[in-house]
N, C-alpha and C. Protein backbone atom coordinates (compact mmCIF):
# COMPACT_ATOMS: atom_id res chain seq x y z
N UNK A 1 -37.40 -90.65 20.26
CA UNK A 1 -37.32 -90.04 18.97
C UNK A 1 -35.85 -90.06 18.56
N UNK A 2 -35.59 -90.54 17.63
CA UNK A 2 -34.66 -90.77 17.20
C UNK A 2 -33.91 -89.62 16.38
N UNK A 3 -32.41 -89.06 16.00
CA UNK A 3 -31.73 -88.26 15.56
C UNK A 3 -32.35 -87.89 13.88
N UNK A 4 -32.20 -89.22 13.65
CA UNK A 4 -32.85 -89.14 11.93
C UNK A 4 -33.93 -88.66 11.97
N UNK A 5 -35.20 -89.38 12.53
CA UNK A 5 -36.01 -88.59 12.48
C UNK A 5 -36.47 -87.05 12.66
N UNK A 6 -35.35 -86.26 13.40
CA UNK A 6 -35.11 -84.81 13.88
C UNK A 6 -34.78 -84.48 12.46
N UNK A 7 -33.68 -84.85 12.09
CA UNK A 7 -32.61 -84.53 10.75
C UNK A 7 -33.66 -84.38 9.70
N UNK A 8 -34.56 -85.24 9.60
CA UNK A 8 -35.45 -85.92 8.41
C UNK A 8 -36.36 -84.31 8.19
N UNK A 9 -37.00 -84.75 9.24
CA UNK A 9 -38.07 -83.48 9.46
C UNK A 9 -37.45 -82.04 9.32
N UNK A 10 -36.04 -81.76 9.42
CA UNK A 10 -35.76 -80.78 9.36
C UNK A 10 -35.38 -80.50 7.96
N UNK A 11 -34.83 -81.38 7.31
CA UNK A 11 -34.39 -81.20 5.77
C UNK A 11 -35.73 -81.15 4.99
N UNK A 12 -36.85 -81.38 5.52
CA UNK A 12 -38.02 -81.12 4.79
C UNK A 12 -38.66 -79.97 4.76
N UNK A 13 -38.32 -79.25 6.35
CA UNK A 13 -38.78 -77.92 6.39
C UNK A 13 -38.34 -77.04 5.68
N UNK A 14 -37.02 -77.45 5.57
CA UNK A 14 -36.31 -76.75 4.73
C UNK A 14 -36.37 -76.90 3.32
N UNK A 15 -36.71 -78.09 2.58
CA UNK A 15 -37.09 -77.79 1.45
C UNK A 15 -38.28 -77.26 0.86
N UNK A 16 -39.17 -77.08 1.61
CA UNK A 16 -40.68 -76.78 1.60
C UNK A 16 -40.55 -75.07 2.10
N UNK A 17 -39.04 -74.56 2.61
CA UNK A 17 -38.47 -73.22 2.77
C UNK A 17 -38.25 -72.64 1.44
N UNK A 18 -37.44 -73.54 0.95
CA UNK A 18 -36.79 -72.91 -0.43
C UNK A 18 -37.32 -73.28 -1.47
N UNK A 19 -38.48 -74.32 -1.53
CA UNK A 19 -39.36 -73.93 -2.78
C UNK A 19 -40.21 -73.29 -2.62
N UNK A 20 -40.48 -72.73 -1.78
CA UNK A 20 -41.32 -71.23 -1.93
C UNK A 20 -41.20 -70.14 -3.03
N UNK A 21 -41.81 -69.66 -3.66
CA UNK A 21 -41.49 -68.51 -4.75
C UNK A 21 -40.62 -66.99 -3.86
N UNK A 22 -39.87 -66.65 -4.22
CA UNK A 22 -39.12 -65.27 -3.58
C UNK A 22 -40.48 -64.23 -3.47
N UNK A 23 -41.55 -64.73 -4.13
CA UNK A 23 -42.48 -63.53 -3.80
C UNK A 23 -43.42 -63.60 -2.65
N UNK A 24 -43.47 -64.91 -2.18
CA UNK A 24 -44.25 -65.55 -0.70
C UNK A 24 -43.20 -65.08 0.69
N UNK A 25 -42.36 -64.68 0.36
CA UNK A 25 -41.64 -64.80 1.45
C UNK A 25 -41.97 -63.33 2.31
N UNK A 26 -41.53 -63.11 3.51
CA UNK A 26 -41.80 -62.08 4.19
C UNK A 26 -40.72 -60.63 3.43
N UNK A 27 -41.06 -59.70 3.47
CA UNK A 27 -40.24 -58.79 3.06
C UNK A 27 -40.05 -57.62 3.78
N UNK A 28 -40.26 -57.92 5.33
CA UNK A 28 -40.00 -57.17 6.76
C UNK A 28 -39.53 -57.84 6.96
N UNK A 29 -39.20 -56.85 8.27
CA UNK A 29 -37.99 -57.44 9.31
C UNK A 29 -38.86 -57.17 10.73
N UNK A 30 -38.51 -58.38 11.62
CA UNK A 30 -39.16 -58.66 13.03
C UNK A 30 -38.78 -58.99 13.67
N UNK A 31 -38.04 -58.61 14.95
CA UNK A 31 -37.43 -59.05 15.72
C UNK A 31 -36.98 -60.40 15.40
N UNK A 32 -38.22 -61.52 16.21
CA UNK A 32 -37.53 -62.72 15.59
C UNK A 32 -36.71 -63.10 14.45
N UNK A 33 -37.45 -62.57 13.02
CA UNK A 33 -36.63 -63.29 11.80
C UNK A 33 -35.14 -62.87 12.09
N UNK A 34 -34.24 -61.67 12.32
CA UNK A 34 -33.39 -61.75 11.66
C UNK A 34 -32.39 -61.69 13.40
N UNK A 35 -32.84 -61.76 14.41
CA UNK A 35 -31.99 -61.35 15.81
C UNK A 35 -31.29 -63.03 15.45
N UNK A 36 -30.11 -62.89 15.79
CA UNK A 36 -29.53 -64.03 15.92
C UNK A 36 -29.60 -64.66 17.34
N UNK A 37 -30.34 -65.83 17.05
CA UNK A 37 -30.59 -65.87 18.94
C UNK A 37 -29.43 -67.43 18.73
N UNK A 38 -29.33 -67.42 20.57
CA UNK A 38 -28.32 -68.43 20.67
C UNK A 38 -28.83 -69.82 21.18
N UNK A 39 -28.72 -70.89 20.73
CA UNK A 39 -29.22 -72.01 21.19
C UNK A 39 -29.46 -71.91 22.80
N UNK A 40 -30.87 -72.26 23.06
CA UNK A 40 -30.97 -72.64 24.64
C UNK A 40 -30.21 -73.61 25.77
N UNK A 41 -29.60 -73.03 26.48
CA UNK A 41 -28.87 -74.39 27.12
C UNK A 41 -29.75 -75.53 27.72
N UNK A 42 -30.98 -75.29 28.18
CA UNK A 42 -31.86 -75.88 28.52
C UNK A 42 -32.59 -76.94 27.91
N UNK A 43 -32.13 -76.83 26.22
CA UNK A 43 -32.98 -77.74 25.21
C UNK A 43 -31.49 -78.76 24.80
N UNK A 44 -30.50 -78.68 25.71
CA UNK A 44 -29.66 -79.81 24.93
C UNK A 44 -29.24 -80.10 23.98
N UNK A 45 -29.64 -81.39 23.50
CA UNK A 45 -29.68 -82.11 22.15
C UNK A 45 -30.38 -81.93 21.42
N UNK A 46 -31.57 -81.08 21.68
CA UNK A 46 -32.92 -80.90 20.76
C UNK A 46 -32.50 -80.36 19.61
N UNK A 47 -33.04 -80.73 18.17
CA UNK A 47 -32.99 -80.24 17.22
C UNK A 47 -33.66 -78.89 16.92
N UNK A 48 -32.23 -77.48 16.27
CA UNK A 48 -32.40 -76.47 16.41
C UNK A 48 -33.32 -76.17 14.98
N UNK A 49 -34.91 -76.33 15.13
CA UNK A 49 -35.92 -76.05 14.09
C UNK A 49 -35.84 -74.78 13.64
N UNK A 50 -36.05 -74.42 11.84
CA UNK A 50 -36.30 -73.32 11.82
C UNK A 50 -37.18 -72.15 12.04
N UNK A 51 -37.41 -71.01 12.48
CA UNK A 51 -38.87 -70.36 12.46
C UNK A 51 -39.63 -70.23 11.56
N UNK A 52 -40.18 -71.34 11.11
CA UNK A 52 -41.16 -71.45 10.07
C UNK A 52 -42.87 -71.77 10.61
N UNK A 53 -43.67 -70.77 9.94
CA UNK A 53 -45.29 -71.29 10.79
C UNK A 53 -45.79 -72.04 10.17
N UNK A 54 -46.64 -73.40 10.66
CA UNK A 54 -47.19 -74.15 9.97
C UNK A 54 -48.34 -73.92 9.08
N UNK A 55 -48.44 -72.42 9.03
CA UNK A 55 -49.68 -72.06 8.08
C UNK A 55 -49.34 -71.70 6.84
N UNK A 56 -47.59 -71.91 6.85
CA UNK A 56 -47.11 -71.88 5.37
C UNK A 56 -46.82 -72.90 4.50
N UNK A 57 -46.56 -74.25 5.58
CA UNK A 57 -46.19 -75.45 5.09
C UNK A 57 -47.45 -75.91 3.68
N UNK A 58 -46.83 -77.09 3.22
CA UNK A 58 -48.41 -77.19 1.97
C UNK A 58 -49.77 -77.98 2.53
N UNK A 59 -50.34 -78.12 2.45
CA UNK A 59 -51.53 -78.72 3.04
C UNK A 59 -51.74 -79.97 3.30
N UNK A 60 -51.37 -80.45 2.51
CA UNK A 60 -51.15 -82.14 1.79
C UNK A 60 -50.30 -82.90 2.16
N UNK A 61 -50.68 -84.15 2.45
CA UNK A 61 -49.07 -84.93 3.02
C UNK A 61 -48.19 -85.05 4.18
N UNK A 62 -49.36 -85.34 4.83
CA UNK A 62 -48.95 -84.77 6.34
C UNK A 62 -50.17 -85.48 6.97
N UNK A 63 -49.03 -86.79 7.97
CA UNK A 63 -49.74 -87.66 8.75
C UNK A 63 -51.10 -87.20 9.77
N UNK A 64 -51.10 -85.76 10.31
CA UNK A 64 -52.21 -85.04 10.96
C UNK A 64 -52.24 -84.06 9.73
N UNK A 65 -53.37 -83.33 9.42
CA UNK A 65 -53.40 -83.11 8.13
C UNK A 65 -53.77 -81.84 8.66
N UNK A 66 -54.43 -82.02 9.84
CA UNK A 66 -55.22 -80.39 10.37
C UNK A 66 -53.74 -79.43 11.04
N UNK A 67 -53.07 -80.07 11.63
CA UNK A 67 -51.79 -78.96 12.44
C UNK A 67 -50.85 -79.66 11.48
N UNK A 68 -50.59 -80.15 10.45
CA UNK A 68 -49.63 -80.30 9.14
C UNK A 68 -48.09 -80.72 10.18
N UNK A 69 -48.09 -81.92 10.37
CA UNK A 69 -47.46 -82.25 11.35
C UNK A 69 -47.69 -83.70 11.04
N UNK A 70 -46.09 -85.07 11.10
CA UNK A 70 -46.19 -86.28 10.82
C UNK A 70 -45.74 -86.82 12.21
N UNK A 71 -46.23 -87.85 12.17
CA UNK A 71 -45.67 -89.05 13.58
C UNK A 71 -44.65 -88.67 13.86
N UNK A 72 -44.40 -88.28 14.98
CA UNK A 72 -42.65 -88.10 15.55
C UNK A 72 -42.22 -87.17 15.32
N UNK A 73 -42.87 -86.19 14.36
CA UNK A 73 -41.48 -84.82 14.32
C UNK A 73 -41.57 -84.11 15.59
N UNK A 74 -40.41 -83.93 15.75
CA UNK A 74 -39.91 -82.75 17.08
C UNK A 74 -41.07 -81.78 16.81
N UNK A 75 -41.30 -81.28 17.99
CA UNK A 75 -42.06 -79.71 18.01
C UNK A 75 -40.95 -78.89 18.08
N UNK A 76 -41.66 -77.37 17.87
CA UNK A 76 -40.68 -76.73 18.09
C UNK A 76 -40.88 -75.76 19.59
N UNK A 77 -39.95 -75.34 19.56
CA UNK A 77 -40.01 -74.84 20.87
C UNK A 77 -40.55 -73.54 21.14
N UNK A 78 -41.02 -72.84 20.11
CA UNK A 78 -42.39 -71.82 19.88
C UNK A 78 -43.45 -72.50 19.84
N UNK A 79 -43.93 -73.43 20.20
CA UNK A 79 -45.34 -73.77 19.15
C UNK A 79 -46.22 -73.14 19.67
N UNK A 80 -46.32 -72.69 20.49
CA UNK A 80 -47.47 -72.38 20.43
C UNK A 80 -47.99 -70.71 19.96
N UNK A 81 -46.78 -70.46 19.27
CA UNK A 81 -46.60 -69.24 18.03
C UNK A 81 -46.89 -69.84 16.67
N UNK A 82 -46.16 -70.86 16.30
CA UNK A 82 -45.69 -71.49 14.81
C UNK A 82 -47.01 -72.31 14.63
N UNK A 83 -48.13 -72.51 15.52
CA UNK A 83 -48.47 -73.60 15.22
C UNK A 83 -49.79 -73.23 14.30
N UNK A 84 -50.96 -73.98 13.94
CA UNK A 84 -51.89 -73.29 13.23
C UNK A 84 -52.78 -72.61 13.84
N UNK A 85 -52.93 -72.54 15.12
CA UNK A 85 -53.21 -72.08 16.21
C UNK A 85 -53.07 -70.93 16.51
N UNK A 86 -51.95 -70.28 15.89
CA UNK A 86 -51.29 -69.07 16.11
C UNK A 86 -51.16 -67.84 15.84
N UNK A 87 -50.59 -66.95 15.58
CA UNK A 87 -51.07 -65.88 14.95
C UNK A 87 -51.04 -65.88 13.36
N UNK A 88 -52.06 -65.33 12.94
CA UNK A 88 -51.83 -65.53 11.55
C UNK A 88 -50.99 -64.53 10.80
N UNK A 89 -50.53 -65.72 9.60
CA UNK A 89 -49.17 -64.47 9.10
C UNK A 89 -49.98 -63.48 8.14
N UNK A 90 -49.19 -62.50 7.82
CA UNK A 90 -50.32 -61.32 7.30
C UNK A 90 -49.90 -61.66 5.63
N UNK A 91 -51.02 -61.88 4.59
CA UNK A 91 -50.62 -62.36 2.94
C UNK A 91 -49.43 -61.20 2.57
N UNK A 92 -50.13 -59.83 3.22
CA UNK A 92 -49.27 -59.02 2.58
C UNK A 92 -48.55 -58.27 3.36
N UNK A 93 -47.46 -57.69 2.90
CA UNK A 93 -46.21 -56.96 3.67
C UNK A 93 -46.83 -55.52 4.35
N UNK A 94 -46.46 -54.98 5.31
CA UNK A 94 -47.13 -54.03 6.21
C UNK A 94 -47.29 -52.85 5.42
N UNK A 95 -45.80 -52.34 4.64
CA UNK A 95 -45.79 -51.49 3.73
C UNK A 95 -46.70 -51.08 2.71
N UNK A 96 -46.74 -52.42 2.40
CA UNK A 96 -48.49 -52.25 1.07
C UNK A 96 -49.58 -52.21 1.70
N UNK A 97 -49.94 -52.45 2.94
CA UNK A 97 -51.04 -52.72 3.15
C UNK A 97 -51.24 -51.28 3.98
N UNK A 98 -50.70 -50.31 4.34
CA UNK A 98 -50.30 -49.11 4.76
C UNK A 98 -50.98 -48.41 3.48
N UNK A 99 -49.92 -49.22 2.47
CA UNK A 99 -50.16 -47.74 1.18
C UNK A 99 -51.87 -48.07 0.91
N UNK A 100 -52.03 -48.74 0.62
CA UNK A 100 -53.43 -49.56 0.36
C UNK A 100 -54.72 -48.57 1.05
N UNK A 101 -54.13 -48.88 2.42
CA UNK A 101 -55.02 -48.21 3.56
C UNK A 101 -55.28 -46.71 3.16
N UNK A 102 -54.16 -46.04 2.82
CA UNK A 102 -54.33 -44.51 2.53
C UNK A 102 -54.65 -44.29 1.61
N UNK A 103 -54.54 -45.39 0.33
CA UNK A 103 -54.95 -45.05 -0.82
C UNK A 103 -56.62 -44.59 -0.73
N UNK A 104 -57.01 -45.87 -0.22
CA UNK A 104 -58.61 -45.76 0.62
C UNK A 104 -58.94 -44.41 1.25
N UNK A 105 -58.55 -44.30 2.16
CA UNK A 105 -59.07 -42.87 2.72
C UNK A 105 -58.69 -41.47 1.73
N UNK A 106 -57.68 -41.53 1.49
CA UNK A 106 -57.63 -40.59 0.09
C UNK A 106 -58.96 -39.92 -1.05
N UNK A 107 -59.35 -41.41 -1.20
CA UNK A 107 -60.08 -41.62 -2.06
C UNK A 107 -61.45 -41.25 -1.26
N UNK A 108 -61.60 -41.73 -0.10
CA UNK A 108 -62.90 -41.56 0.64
C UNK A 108 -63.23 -39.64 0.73
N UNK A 109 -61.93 -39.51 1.27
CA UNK A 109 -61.41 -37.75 1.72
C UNK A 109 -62.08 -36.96 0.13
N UNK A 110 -61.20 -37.23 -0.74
CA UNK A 110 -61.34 -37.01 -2.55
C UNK A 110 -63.41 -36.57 -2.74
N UNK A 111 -63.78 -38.11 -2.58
CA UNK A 111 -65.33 -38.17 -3.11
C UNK A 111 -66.27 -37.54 -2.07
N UNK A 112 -65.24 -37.22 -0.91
CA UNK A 112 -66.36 -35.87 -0.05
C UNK A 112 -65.98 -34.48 -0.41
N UNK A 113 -64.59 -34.35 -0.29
CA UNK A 113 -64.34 -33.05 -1.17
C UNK A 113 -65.35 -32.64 -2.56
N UNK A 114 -65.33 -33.60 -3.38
CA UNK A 114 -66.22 -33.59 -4.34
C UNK A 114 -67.64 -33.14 -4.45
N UNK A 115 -67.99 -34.09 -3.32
CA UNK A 115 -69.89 -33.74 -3.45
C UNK A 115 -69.71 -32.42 -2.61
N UNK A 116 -68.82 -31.71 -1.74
CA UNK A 116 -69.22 -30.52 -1.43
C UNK A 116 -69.07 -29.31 -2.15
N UNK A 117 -68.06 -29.59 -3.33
CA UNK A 117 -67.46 -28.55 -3.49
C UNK A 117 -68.14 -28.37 -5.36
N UNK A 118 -67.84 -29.26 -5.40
CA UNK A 118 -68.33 -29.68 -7.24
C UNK A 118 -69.70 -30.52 -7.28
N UNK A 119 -70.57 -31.07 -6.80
CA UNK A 119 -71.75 -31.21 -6.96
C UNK A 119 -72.59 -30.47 -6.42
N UNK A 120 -72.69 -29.14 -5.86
CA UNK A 120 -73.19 -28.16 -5.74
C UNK A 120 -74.66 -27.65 -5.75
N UNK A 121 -74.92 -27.85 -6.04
CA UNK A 121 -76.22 -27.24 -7.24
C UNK A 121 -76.34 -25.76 -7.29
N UNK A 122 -76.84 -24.66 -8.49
CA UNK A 122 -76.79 -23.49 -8.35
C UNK A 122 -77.94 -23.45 -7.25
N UNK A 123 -78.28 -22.07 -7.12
CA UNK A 123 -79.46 -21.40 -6.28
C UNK A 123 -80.28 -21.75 -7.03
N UNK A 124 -81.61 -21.95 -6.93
CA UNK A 124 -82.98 -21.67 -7.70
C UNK A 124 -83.52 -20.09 -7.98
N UNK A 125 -82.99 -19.95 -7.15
CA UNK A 125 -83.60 -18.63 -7.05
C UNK A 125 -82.65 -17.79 -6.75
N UNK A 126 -83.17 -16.01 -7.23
CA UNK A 126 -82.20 -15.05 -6.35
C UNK A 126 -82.17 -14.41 -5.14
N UNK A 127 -81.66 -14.46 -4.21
CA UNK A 127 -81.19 -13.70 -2.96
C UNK A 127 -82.37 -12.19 -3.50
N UNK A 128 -83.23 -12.00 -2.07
CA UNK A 128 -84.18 -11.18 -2.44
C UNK A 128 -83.46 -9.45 -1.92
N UNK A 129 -83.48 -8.55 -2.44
CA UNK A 129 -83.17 -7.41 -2.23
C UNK A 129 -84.30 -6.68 -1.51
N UNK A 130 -83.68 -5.16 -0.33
CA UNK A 130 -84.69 -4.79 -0.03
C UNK A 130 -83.71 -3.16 -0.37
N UNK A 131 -84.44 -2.35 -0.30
CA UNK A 131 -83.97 -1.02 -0.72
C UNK A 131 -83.86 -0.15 1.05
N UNK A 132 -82.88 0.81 0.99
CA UNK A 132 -83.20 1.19 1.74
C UNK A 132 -82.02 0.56 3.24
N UNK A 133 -81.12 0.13 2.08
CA UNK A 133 -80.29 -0.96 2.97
C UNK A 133 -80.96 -1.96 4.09
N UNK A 134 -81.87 -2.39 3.22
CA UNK A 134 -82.35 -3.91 3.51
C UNK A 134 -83.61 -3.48 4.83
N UNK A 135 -83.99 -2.32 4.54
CA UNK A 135 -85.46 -1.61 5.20
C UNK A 135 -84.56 -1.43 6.78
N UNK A 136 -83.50 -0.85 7.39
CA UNK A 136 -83.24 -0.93 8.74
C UNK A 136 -84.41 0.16 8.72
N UNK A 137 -84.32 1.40 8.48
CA UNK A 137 -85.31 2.83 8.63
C UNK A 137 -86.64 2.15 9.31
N UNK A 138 -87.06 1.29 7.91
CA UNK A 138 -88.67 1.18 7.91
C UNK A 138 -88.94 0.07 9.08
N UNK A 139 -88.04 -0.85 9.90
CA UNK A 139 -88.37 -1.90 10.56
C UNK A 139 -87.46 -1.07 11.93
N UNK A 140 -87.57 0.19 12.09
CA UNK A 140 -87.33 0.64 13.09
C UNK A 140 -85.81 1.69 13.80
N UNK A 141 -84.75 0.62 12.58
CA UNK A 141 -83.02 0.98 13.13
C UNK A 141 -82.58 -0.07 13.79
N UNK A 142 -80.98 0.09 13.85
CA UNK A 142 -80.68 -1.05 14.28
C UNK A 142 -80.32 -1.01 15.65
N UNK A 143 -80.62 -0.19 16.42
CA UNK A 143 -81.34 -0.11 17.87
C UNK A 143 -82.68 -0.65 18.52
N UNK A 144 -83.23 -0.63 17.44
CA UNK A 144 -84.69 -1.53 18.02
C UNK A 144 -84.75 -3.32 17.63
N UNK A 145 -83.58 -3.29 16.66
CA UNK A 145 -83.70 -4.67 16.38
C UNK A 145 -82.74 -5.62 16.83
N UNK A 146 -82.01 -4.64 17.99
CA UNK A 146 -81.53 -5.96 18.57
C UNK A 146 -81.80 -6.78 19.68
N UNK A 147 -80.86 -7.91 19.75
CA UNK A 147 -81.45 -9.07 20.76
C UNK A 147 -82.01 -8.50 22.27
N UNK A 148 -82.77 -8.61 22.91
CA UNK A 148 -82.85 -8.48 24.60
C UNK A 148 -82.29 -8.85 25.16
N UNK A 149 -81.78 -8.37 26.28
CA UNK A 149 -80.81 -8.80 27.04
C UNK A 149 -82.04 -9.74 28.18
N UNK A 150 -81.57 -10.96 28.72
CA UNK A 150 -82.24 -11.84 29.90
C UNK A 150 -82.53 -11.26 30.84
N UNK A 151 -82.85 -11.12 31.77
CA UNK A 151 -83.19 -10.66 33.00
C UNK A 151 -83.61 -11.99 33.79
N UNK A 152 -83.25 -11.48 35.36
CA UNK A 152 -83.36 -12.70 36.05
C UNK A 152 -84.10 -12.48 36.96
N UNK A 153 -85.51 -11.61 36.51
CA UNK A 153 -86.78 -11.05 37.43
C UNK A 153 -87.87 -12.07 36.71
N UNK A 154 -88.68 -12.42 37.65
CA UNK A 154 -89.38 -13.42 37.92
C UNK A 154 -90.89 -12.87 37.51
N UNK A 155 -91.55 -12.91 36.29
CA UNK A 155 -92.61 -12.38 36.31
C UNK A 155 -94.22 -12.84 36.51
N UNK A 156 -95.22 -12.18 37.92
CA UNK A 156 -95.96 -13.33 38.47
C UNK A 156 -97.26 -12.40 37.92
C-alpha cells in the first residue's frame, strides 16, 4: 500500500468530515473525541486516521458498498469500533434524549395524577346514617364488638 493511497483516503475522510452540517456532529464529549492520544510506537509509518465511524460516511461510492470502504484504504486501528459493525452512534445527543425521557414520564406521572384525582366520579349515593352514634347501644357497645382474640386450644 502505497503512501498516496494512505494520504488519498485520508483527505477524503476528511472532506466527508467537514461537509457535514454543524448540526450532525456530536455535541458531547467522550473520552476518545477530545483526550489527545499519542501516536502508537508500534504502528510506525501507519497513517494516523481520524476517529471517524463508518456509519457516518455517505453510502454511495464506495468500492465495498456494505462496510463503505475502497480497494486499499488503510484500516484503522479501532476497527473494530469504527466499523459498521460497531457500536452504533446515538442520532441524538445524550442531553436531549435525557430531557425527552423525562419529558415522557412527567407526562405519564401527570395523566395518573389526573385520573385519580380529577376524574373522580361523585358518590351515587349518600353515606347512610345511623342514630344513636351509629347504633353502638343497640348492637351491644363497643365491648361486645370487638375482634376475638385466637386461642391456640384445639377444639375436638
Amino acid at each position: 500500500m502505497s503512501s498516496s493511497t494512505s494520504l488519498r483516503f485520508a483527505s477524503v475522510i476528511r472532506n466527508v468530515a467537514l461537509r457535514r452540517s454543524p448540526l450532525s456532529l456530536r455535541a458531547y464529549a467522550t473520552p476518545a473525541t477530545y483526550k489527545q492520544h499519542e501516536k502508537d510506537p508500534q504502528l510506525a509509518d501507519y497513517p494516523d486516521l481520524p476517529w471517524l465511524s463508518d456509519q457516518e460516511l455517505p453510502p454511495r461510492g464506495w468500492w465495498d458498498q456494505q462496510m463503505r470502504r475502497n480497494f486499499g484504504d488503510p484500516i484503522h486501528e479501532y476497527d473494530e469500533v469504527l466499523s459498521m459493525w460497531g457500536p452504533d452512534t446515538p442520532p441524538i445527543a445524550p442531553q436531549k434524549a435525557l430531557f425527552q425521557l423525562s419529558l415522557a414520564i412527567s407526562a405519564f406521572v401527570g395523566f395518573g395524577f389526573l385520573c385519580k384525582y380529577a376524574l373522580v366520579p361523585d358518590r351515587p349515593t349518600i353515606p347512610r346514617e345511623y342514630p344513636y352514634s351509629g347504633l353502638v347501644r343497640e348492637l351491644g357497645g363497643l365491648e361486645e364488638n370487638k375482634a376475638r382474640e385466637e386461642t391456640e386450644e384445639i377444639d375436638e
